[in-house]
Protein backbone atom coordinates (compact mmCIF):
# COMPACT_ATOMS: atom_id res chain seq x y z
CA UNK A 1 0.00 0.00 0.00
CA UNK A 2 1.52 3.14 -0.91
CA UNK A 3 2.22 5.91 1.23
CA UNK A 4 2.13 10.07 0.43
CA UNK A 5 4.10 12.55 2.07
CA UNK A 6 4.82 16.33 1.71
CA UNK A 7 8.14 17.69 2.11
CA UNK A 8 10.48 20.54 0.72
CA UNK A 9 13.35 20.40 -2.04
CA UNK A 10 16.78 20.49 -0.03
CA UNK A 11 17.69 22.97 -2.68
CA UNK A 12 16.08 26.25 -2.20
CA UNK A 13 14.65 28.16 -5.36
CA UNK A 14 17.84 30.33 -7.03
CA UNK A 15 17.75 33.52 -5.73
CA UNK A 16 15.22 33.26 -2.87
CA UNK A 17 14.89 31.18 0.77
CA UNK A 18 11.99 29.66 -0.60
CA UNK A 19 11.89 25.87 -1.27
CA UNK A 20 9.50 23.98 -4.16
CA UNK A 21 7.06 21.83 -2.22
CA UNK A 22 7.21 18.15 -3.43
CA UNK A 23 4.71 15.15 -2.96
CA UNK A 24 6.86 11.70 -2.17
CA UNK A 25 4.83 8.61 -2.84
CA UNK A 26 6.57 5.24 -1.36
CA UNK A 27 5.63 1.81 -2.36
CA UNK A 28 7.43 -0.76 -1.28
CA UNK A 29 10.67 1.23 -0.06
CA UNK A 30 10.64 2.96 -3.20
CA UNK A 31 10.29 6.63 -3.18
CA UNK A 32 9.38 8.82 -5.97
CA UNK A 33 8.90 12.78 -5.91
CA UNK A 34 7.06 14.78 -8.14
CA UNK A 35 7.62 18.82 -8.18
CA UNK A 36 4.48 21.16 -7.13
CA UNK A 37 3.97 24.18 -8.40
CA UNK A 38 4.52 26.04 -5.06
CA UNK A 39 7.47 27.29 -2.96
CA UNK A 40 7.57 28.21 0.58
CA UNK A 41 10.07 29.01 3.59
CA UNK A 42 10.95 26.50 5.73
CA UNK A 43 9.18 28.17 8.78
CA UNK A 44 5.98 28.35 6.71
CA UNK A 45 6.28 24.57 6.28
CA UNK A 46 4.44 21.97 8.39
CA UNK A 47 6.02 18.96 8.90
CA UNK A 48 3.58 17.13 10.85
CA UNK A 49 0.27 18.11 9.76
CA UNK A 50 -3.10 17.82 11.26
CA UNK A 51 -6.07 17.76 9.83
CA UNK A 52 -3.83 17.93 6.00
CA UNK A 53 -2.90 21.91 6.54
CA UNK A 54 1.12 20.99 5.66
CA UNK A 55 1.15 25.58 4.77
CA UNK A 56 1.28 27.41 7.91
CA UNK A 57 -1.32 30.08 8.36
CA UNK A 58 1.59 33.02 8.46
CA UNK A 59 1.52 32.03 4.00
CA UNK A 60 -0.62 34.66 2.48
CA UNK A 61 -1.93 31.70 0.34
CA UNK A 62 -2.18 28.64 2.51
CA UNK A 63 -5.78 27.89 2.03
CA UNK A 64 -5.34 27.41 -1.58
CA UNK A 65 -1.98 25.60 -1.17
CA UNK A 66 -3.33 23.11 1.41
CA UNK A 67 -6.14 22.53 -1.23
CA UNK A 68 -3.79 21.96 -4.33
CA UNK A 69 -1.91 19.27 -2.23
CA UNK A 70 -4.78 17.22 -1.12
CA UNK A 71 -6.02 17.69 -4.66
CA UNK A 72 -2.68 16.20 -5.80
CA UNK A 73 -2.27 13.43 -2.92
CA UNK A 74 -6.06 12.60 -4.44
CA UNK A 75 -4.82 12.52 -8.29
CA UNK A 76 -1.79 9.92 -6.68
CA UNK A 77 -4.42 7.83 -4.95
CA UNK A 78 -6.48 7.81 -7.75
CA UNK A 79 -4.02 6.72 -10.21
CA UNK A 80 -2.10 3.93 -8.29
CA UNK A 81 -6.36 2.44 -7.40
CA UNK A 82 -6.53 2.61 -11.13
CA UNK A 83 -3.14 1.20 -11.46
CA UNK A 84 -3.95 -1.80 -9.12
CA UNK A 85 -6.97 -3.11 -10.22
């Protein structure tokens, strides 16, 4: 059963202290990361959620970043159900 976690890049965007927001899915010890399309600070990140709000309320634009993520953590689960059956 796979697994889906949010973390930062370890390299931060050129020319900023901002770092792209990535969505790791494991299966089976195997980790793959695919890029977001949004970068934050490190202090604006959450790294142990509740309730799926992983953008800390001090981001201008956390409500729509939270909801992009759990769309995308959807798409995942969607795709590896389709995959499986």
């Amino acid at each position: 059963m796979p697994s889906y976690n949010i973390e930062l890049n370890n390299k931060a965007v050129t020319g900023t202290k901002e770092y792209t927001l990535q969505l790791r899915i494991t299966v089976e010890r195997k980790h793959v990361r695919i890029k977001l399309d949004y970068s934050i600070t490190k202090g604006q990140f959450n790294s142990k959620p509740q309730h799926n709000k992983y953008v800390r309320q001090s981001h201008s634009k956390y409500k729509i970043i939270n909801n992009y993520i759990d769309d995308k953590i959807q798409e995942a689960k969607n795709a590896a159900k389709e995959l499986s059956d």
